[in-house]
Structures are given as structure tokens and as C-alpha cells.
N, C-alpha and C. Protein backbone atom coordinates (compact mmCIF):
# COMPACT_ATOMS: atom_id res chain seq x y z
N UNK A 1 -12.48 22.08 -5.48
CA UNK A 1 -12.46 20.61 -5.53
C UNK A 1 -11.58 20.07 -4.41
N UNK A 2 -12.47 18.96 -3.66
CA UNK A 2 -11.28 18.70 -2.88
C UNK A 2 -10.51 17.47 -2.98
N UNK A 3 -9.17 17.66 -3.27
CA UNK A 3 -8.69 16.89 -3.95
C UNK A 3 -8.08 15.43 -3.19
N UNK A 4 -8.64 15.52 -1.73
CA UNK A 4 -8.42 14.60 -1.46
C UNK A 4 -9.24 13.36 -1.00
N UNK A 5 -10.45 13.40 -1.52
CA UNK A 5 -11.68 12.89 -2.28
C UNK A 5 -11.38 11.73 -3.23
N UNK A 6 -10.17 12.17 -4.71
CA UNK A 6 -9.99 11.79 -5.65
C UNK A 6 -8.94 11.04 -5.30
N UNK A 7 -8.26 10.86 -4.37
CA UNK A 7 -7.13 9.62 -4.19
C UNK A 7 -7.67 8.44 -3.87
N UNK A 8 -6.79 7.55 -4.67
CA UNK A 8 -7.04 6.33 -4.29
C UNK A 8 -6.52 5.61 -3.52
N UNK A 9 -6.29 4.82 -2.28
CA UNK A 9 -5.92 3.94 -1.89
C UNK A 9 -6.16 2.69 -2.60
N UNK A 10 -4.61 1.87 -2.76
CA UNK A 10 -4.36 0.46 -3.28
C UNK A 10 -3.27 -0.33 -1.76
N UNK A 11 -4.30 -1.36 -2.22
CA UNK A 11 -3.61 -2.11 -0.99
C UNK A 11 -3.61 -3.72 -1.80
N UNK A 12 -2.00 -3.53 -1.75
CA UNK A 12 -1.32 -4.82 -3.05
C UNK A 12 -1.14 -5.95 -1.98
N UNK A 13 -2.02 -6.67 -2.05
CA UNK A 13 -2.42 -7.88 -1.20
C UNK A 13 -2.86 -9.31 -1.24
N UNK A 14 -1.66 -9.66 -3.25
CA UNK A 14 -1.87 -10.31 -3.94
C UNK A 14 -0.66 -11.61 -3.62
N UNK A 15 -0.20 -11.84 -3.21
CA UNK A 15 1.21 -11.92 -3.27
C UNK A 15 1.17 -13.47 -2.81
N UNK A 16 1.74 -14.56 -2.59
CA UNK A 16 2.31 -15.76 -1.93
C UNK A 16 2.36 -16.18 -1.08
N UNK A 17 3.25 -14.99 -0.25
CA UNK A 17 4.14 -15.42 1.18
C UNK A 17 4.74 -16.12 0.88
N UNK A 18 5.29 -16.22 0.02
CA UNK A 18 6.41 -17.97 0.08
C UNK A 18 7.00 -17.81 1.18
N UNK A 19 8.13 -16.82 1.34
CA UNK A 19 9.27 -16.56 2.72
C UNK A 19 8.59 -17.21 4.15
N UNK A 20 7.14 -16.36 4.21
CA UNK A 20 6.38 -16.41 5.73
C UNK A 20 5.81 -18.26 5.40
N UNK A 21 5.68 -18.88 5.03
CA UNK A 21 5.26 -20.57 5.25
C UNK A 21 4.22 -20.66 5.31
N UNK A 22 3.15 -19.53 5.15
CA UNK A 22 1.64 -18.96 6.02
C UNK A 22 1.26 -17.99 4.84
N UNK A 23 0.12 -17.72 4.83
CA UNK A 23 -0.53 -16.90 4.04
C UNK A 23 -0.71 -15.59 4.79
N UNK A 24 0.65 -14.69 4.71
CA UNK A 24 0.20 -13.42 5.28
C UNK A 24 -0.48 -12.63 5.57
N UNK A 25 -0.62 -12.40 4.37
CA UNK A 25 -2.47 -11.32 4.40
C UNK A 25 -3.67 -11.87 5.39
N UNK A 26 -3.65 -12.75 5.94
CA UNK A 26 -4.29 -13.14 6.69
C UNK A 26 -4.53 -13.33 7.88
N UNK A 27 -2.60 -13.48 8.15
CA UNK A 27 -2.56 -14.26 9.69
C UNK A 27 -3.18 -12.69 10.90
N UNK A 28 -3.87 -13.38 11.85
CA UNK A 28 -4.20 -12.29 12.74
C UNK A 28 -3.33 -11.90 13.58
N UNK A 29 -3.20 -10.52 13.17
CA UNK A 29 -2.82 -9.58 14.81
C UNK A 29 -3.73 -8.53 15.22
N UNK A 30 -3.35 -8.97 16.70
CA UNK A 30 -4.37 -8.01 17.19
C UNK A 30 -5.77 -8.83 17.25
N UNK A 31 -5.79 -9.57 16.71
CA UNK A 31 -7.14 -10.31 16.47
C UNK A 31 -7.77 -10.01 15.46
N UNK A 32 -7.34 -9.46 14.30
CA UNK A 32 -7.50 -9.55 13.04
C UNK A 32 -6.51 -9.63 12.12
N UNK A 33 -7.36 -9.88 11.10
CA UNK A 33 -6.42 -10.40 9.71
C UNK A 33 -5.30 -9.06 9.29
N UNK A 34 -4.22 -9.35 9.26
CA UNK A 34 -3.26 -7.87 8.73
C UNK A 34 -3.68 -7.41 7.83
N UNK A 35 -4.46 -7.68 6.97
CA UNK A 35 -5.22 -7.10 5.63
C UNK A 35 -6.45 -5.96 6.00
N UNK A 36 -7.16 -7.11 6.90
CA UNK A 36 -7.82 -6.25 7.46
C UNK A 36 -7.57 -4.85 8.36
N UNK A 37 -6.37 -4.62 8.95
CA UNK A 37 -6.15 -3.79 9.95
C UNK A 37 -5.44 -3.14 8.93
N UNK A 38 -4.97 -3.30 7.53
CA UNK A 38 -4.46 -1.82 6.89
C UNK A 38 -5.71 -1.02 6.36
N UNK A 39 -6.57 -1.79 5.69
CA UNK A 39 -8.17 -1.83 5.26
C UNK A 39 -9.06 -0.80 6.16
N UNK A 40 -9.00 -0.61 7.12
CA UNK A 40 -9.30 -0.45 8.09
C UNK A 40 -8.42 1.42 8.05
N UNK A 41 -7.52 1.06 8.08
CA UNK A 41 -6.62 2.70 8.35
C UNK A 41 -6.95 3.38 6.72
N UNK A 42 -7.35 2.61 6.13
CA UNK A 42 -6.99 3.16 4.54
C UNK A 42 -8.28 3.98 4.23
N UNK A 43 -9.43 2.88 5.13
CA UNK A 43 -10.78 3.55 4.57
C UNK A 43 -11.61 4.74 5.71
N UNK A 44 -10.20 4.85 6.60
CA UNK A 44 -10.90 6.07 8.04
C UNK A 44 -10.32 7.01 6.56
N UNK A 45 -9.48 7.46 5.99
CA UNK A 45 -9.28 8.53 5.68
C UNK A 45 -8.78 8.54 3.85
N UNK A 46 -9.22 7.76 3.57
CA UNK A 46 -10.18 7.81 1.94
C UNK A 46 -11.18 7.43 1.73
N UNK A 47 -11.90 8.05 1.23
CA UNK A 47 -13.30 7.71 0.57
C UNK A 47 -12.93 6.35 -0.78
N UNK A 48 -12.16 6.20 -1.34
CA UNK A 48 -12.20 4.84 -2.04
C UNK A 48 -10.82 4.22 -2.28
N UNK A 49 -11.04 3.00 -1.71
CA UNK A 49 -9.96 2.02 -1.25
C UNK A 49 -10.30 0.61 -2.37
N UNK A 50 -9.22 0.30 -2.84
CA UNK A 50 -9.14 -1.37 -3.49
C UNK A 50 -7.71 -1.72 -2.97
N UNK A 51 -8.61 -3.29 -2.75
CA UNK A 51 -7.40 -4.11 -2.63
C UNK A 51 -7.36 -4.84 -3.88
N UNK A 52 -6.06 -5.82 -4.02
CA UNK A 52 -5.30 -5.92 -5.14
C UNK A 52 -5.02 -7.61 -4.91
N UNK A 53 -6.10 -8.56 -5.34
CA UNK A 53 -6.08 -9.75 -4.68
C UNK A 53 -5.49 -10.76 -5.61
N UNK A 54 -4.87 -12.09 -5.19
CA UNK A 54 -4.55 -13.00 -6.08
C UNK A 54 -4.45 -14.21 -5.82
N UNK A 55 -3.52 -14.69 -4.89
CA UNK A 55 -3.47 -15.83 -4.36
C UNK A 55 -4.68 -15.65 -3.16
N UNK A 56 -4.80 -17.16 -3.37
CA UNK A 56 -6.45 -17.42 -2.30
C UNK A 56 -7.17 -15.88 -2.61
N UNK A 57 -7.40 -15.71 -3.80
CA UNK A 57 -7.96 -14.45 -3.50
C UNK A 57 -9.75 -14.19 -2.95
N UNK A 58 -10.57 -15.36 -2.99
CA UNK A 58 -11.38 -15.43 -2.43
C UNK A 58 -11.39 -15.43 -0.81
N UNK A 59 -10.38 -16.04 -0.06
CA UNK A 59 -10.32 -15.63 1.32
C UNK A 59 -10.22 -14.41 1.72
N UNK A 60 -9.46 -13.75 1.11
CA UNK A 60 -8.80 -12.44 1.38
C UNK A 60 -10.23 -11.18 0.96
N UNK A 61 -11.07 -11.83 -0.07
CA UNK A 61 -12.46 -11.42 0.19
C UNK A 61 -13.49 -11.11 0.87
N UNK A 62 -13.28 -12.63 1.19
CA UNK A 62 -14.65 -13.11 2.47
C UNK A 62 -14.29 -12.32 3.57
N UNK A 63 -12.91 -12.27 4.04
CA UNK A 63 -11.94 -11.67 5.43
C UNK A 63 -12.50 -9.90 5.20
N UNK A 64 -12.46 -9.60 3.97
CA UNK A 64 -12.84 -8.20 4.04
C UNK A 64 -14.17 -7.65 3.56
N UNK A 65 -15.07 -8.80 3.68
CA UNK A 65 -16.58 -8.53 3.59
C UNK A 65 -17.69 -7.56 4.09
N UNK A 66 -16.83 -7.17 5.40
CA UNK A 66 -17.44 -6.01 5.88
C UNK A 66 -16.43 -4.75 5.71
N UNK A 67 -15.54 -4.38 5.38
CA UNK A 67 -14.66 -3.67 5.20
C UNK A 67 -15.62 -2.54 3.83
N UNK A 68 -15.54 -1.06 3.39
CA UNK A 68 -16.03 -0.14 2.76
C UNK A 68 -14.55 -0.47 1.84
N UNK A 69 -14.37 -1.40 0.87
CA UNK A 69 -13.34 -1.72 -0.09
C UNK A 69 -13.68 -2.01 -1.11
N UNK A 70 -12.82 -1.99 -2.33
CA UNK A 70 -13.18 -2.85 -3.69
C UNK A 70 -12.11 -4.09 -3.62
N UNK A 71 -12.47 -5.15 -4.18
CA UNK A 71 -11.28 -5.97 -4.46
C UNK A 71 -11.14 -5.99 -5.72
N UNK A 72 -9.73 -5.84 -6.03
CA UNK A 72 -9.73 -6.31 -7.89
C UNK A 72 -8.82 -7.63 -7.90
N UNK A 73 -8.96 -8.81 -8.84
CA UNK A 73 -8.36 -9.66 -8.92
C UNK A 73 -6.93 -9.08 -10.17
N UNK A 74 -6.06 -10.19 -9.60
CA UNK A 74 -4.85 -9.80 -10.56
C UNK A 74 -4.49 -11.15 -10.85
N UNK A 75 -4.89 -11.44 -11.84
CA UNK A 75 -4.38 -12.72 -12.63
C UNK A 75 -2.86 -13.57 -12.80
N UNK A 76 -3.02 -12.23 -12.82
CA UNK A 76 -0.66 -12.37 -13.33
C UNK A 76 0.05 -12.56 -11.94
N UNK A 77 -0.68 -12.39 -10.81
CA UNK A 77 0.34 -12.26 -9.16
C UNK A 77 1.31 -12.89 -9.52
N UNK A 78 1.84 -13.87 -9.97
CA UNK A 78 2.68 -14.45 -9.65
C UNK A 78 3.92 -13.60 -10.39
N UNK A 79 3.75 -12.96 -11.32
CA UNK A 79 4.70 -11.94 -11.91
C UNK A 79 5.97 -11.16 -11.22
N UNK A 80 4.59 -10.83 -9.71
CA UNK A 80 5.52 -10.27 -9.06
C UNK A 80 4.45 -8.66 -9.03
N UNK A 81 5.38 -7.86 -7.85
CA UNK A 81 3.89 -6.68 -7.19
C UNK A 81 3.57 -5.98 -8.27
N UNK A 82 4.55 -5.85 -8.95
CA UNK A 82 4.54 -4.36 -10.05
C UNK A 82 3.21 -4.60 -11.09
N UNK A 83 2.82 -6.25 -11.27
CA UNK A 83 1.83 -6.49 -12.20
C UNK A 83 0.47 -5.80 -11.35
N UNK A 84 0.38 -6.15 -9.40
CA UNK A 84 -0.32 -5.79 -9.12
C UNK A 84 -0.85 -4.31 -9.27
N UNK A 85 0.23 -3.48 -8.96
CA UNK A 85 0.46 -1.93 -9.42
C UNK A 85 -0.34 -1.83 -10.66
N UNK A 86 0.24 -2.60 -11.59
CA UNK A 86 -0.73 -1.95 -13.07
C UNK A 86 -2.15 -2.54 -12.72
N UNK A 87 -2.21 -3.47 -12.22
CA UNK A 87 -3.69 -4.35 -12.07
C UNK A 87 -4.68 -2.75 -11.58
N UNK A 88 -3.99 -2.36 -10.51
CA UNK A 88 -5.05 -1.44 -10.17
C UNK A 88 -5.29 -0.11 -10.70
N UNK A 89 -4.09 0.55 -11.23
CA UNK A 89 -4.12 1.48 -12.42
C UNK A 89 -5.01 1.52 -13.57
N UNK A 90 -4.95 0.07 -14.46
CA UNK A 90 -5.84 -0.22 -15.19
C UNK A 90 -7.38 -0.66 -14.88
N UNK A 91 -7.64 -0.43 -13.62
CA UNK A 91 -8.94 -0.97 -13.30
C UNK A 91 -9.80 0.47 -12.97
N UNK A 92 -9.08 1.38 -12.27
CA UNK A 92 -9.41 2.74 -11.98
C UNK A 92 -8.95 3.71 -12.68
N UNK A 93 -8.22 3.59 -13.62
CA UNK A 93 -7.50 4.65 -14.94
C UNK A 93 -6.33 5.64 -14.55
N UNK A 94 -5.61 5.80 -15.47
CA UNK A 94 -4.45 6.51 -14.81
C UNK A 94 -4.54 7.91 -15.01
N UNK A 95 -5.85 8.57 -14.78
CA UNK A 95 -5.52 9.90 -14.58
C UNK A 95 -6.05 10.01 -13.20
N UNK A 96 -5.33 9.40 -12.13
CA UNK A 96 -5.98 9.54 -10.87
C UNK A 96 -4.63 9.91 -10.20
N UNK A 97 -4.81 10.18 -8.56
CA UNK A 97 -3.95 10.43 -7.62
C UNK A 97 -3.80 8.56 -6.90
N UNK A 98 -2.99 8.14 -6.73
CA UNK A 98 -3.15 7.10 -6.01
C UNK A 98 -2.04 7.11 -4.70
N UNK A 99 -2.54 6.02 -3.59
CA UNK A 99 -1.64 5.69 -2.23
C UNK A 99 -1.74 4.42 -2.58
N UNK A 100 -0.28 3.89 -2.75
CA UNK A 100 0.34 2.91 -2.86
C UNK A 100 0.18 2.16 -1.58
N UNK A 101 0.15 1.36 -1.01
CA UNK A 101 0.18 0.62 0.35
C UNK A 101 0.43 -0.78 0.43
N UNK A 102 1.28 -1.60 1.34
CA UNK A 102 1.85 -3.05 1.17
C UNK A 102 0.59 -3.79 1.90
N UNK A 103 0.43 -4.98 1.51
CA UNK A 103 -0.72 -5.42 2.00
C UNK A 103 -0.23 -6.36 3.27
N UNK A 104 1.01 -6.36 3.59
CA UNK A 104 1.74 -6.99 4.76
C UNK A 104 2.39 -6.17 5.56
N UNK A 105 1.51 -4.95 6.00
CA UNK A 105 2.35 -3.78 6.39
C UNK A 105 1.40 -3.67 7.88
N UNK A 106 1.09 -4.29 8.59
CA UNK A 106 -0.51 -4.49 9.67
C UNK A 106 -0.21 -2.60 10.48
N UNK A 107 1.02 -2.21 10.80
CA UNK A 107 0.98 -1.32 11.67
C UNK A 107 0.98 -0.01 10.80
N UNK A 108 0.56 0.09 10.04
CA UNK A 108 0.51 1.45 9.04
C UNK A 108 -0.93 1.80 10.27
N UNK A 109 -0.44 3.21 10.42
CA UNK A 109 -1.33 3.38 11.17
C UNK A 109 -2.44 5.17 10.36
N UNK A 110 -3.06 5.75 10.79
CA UNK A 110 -3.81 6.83 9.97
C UNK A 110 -2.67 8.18 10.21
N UNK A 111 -1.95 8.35 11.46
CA UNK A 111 -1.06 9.64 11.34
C UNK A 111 -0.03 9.33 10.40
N UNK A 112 0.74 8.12 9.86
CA UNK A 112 0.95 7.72 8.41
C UNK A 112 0.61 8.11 7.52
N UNK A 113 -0.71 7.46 7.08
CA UNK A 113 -1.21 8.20 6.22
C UNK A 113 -1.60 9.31 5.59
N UNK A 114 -1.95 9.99 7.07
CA UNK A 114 -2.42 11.47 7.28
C UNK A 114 -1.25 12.13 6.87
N UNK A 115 0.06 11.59 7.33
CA UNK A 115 1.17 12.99 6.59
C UNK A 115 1.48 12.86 5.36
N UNK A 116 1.29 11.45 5.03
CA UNK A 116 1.90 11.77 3.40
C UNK A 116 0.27 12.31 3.06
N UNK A 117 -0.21 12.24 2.81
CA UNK A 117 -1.93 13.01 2.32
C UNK A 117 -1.55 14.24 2.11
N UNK A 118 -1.43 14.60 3.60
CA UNK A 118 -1.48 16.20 3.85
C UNK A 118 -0.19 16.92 3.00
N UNK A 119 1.13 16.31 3.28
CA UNK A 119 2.17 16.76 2.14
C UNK A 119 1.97 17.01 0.55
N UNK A 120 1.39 15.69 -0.11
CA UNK A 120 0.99 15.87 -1.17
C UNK A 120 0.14 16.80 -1.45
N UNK A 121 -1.07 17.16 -0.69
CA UNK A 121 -1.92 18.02 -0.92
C UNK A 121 -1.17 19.68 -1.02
N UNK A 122 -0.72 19.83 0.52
CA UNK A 122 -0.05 21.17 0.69
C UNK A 122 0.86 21.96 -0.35
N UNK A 123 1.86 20.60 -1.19
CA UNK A 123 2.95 21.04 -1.85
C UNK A 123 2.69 20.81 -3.20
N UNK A 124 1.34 20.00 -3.97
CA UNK A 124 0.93 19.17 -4.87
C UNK A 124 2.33 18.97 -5.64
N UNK A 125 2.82 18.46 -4.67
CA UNK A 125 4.19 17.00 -5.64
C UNK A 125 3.28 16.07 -6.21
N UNK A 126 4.13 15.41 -6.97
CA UNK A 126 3.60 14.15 -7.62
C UNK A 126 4.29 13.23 -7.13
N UNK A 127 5.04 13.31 -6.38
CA UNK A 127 5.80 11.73 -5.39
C UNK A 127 6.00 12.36 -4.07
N UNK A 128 5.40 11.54 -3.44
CA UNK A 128 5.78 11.79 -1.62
C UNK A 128 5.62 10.53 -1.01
N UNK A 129 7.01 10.54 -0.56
CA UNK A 129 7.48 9.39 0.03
C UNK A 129 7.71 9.31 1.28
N UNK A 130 7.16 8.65 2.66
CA UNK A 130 7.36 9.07 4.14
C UNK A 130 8.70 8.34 4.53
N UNK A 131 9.92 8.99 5.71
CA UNK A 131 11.12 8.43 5.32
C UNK A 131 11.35 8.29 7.18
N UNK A 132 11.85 7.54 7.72
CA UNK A 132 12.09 6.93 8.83
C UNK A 132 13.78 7.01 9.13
N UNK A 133 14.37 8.05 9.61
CA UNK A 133 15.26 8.45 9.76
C UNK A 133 16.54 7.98 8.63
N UNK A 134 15.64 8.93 7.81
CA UNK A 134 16.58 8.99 6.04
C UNK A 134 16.23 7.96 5.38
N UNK A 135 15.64 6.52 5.68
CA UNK A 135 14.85 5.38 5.17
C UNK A 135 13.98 6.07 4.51
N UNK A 136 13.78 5.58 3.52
CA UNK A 136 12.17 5.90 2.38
C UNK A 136 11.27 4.02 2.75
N UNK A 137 9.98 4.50 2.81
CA UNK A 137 9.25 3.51 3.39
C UNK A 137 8.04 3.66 2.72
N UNK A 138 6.97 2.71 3.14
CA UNK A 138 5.71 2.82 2.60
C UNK A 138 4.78 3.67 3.35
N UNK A 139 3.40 4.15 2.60
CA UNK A 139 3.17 3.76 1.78
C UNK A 139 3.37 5.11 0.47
N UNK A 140 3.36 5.25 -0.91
CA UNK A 140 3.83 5.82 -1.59
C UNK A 140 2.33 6.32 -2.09
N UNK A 141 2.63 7.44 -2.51
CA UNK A 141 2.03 8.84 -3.39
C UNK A 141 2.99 8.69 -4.80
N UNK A 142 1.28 8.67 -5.50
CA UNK A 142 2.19 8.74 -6.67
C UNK A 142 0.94 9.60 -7.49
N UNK A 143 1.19 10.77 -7.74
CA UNK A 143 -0.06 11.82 -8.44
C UNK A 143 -0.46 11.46 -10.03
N UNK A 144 -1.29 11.76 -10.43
CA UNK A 144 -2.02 11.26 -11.50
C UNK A 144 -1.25 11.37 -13.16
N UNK A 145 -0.36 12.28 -12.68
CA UNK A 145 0.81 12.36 -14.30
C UNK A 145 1.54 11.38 -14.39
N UNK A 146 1.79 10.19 -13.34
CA UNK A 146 2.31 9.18 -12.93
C UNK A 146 1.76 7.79 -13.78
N UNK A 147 0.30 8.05 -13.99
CA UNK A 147 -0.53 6.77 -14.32
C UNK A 147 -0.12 5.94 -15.30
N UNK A 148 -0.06 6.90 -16.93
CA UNK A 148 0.27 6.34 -17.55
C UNK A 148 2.01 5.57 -17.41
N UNK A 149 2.93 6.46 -17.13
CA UNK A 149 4.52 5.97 -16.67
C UNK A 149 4.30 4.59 -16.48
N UNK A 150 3.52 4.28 -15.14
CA UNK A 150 3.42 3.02 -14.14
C UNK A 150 2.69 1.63 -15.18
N UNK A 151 1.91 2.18 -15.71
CA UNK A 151 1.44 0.85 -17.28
C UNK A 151 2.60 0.39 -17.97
N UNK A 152 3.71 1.63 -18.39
CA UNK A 152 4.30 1.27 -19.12
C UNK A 152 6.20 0.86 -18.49
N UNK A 153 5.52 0.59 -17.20
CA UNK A 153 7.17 -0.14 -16.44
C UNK A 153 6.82 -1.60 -17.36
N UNK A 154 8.11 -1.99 -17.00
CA UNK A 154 8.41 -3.40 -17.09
C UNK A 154 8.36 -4.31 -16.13
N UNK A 155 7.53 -5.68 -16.32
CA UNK A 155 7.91 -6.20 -14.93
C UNK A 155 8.99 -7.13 -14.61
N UNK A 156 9.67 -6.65 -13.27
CA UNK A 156 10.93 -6.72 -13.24
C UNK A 156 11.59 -6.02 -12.41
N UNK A 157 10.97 -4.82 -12.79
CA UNK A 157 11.09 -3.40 -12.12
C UNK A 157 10.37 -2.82 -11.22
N UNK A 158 10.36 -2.45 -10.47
CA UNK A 158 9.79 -1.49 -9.27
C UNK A 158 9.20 -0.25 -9.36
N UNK A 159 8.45 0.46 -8.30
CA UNK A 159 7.88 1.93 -8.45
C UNK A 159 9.00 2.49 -8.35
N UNK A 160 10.35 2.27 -7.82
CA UNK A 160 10.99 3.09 -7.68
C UNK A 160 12.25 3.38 -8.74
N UNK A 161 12.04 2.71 -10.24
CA UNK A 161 12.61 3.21 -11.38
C UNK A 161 11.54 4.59 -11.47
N UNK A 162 10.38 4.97 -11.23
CA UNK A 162 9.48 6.02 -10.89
C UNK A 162 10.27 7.17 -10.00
N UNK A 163 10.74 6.66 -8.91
CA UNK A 163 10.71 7.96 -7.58
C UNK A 163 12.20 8.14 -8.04
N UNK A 164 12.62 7.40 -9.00
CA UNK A 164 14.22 7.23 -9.10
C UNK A 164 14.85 8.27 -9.81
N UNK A 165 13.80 8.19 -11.06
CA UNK A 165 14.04 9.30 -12.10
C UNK A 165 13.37 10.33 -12.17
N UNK A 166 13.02 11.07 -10.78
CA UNK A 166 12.32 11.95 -10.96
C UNK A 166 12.23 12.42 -9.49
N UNK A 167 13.08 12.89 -9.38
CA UNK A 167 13.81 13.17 -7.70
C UNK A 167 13.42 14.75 -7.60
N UNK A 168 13.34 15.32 -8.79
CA UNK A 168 12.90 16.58 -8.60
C UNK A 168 11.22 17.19 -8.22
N UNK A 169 10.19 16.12 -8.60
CA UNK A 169 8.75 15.70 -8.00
C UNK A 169 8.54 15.35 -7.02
N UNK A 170 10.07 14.51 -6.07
CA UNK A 170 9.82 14.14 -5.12
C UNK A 170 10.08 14.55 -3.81
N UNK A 171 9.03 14.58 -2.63
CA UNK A 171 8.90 15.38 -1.46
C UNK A 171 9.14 13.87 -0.64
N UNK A 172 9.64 14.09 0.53
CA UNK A 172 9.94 13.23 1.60
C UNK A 172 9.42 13.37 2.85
N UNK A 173 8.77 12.99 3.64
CA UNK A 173 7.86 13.51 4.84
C UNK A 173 8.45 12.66 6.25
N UNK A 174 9.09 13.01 6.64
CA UNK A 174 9.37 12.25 7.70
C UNK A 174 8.55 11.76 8.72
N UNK A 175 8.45 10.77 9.61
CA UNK A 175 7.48 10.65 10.36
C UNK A 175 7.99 9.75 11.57
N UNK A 176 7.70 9.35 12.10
CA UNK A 176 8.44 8.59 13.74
C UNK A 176 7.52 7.30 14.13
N UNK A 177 7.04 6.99 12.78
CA UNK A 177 7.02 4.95 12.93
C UNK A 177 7.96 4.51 12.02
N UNK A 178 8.45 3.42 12.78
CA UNK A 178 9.67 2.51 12.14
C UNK A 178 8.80 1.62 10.93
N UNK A 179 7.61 1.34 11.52
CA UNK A 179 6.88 0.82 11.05
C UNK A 179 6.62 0.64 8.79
N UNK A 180 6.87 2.13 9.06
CA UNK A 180 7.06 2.23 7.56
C UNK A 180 7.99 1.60 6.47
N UNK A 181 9.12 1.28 6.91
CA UNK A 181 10.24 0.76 7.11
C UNK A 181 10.64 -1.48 7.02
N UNK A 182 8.99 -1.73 7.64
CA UNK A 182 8.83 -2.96 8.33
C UNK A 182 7.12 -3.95 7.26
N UNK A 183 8.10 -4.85 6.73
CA UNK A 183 6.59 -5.60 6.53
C UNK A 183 6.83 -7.04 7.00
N UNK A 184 5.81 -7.71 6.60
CA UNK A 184 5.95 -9.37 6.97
C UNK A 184 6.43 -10.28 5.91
N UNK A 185 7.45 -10.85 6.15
CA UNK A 185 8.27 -11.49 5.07
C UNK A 185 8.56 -13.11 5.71
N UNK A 186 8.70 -12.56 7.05
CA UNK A 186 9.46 -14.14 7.59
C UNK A 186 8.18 -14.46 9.01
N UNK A 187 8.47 -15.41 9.65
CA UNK A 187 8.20 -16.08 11.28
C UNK A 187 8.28 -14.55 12.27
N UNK A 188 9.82 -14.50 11.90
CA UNK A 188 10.20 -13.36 12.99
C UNK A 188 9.66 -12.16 12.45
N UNK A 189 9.06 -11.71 11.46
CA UNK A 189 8.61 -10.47 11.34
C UNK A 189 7.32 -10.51 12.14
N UNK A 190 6.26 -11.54 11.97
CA UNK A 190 5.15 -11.79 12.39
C UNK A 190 5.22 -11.90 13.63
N UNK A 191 6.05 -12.10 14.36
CA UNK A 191 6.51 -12.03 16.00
C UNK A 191 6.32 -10.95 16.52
N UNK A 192 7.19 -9.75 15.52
CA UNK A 192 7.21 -8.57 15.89
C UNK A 192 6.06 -7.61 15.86
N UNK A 193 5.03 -8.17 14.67
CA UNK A 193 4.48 -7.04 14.53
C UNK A 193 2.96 -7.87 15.50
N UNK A 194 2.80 -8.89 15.92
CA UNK A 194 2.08 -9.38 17.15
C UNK A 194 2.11 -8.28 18.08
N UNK A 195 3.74 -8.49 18.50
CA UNK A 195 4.09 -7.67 19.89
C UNK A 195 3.80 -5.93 19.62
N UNK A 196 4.18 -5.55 18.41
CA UNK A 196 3.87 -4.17 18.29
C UNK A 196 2.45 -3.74 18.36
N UNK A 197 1.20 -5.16 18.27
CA UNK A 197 -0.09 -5.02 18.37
C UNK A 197 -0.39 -4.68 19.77
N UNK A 198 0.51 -5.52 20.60
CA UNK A 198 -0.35 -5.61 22.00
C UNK A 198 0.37 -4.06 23.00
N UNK A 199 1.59 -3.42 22.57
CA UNK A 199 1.73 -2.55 22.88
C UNK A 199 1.25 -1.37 22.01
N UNK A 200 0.11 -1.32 21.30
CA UNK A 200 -0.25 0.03 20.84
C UNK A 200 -1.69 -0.16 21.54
């Protein structure tokens, strides 16, 4: 079986922006929507990808109409991500492998992805986390004994009352984008990750 077939990519792309003044998931770099350009890296190297939609969640649709994705709506966004987390757990069931991924993350690129994949696979941990000189960053592995745990967080709380208590499951993969490290929160993040478009 090959087990990396059965992972899921989630791309939590439900969210506000309050901070950014702008509807993140959207704004283009590169000349596309940042949603689109993780969408894009998620579905070269999984066979099944959902995004995790809420606010304007019909734009964030239409924007990924040609994209090989599912969208699931999450009712609760405003909760905060962790509701999104269960949103997609409960939509695809928790005896799966899943890749966690920020939906304001535009420079996640596939050798990203490709190492935490390949780690998890090689070592079958149930947490592998890619780490940017000792930084832990996105996007997160979280193996299928995980599923039920993640239903039953609180929201409030983070995946990483998960990677927290259970340090002995967890593998760390280092890798040499800062990127992991970096999402869009403000003006000046969106500056940066423009400029990080036109130099890759």
C-alpha cells in the first residue's frame, strides 16, 4: 500500500484577515491568489487536497475553480483555526494521515512538502514537524492515531497541545526555507512575500 496516496492535504483558508485590512487568501502574488499558489504545491504531490473555507467563502471557491481541490465550508471560522482543523477531520474521518497547511503561507513550496512526506513515510512517526534553524514551522504531519485526539481539543487551543504532549512521536525535519517560519498577517508581510515571488 502506498501510503502516501492516503494523506490528506488541508489547507485552513477560513480565517478573516482582520490584522492584513484585505482578505488574504486572496490577495495576488506572483499573479495569483496566495490560496491558489499553496493549492497548487499541495495538489503536485497529493492525490487529495481540501481547503477549509469560511469567510467570503464563495470567492475563495470561484478563485480555486480550476484547482484538483475539495472545499469544505466551516461554519464556526470565526472560533478561531482549530474549529477549522476539526472542520476537516470531521468531513474526511479521523482515521486518516493528514498535512496540515496555513492558507496564508503563498511560498510553501513542493521540496517543503516533499521532506516532511518523505520523513513521515521513512520513519512512520505520527508528528513531523519541518524546523528552520531550531524554529518548528508549517506545514504539520499529523498521522491517523491523531484524528480522534484533534476532535476532542478544545477551542482555544492549538495543534500544538498535540506535538506538545507527545514529543516522543515527534520527528523534526529540517529544511532551508525561512518560509516555513513566515505567513501573512500584516501590509508588511504581504510586501515580503510579493518580493520573495519575483525572486524565485
Amino acid at each position: 500500500m502506498n501510503r502516501q496516496r492516503e494523506i490528506t492535504g488541508v489547507i485552513l483558508a477560513a480565517g478573516l484577515s482582520s490584522r492584513m485590512g484585505e482578505f488574504k487568501q486572496l490577495l495576488p502574488i506572483g499573479g495569483r491568489p496566495a490560496v491558489c499558489r499553496i493549492a497548487s504545491v499541495l495538489s503536485e504531490n497529493l492525490r487529495q487536497v481540501i481547503v477549509v473555507v469560511g469567510h467570503r467563502a464563495q470567492d475563495v471557491q470561484d478563485a480555486l475553480s480550476e484547482h484538483n481541490v475539495k472545499c469544505v465550508i466551516n461554519k464556526n471560522y470565526r472560533h478561531g483555526m482549530l474549529s477549522s482543523v476539526q472542520c476537516a477531520v470531521r468531513e474526511m474521518g479521523p482515521g486518516r494521515d493528514y498535512l496540515f497547511c496555513l492558507g496564508d503561507q503563498p511560498s510553501l513550496n513542493g521540496d517543503i512538502v516533499q521532506a516532511v512526506i518523505d520523513r513521515a513515510l521513512r520513519v512512520d512517526a505520527g508528528i513531523v514537524v519541518p524546523t528552520f534553524r531550531g524554529k518548528r514551522g508549517h506545514p504539520l504531519f499529523l498521522g491517523r492515531s491523531y484524528g480522534s485526539a484533534i476532535l476532542k481539543l478544545e477551542q482555544g487551543v492549538g495543534l500544538n497541545a498535540i506535538t506538545r504532549t507527545n514529543p516522543q512521536d515527534t520527528v523534526e525535519v529540517p529544511v532551508d526555507y525561512e518560509a516555513i517560519l513566515q505567513d501573512m498577517d500584516t501590509p508588511a508581510d504581504y510586501v515580503r512575500e510579493q518580493a520573495r515571488a519575483v525572486r524565485v
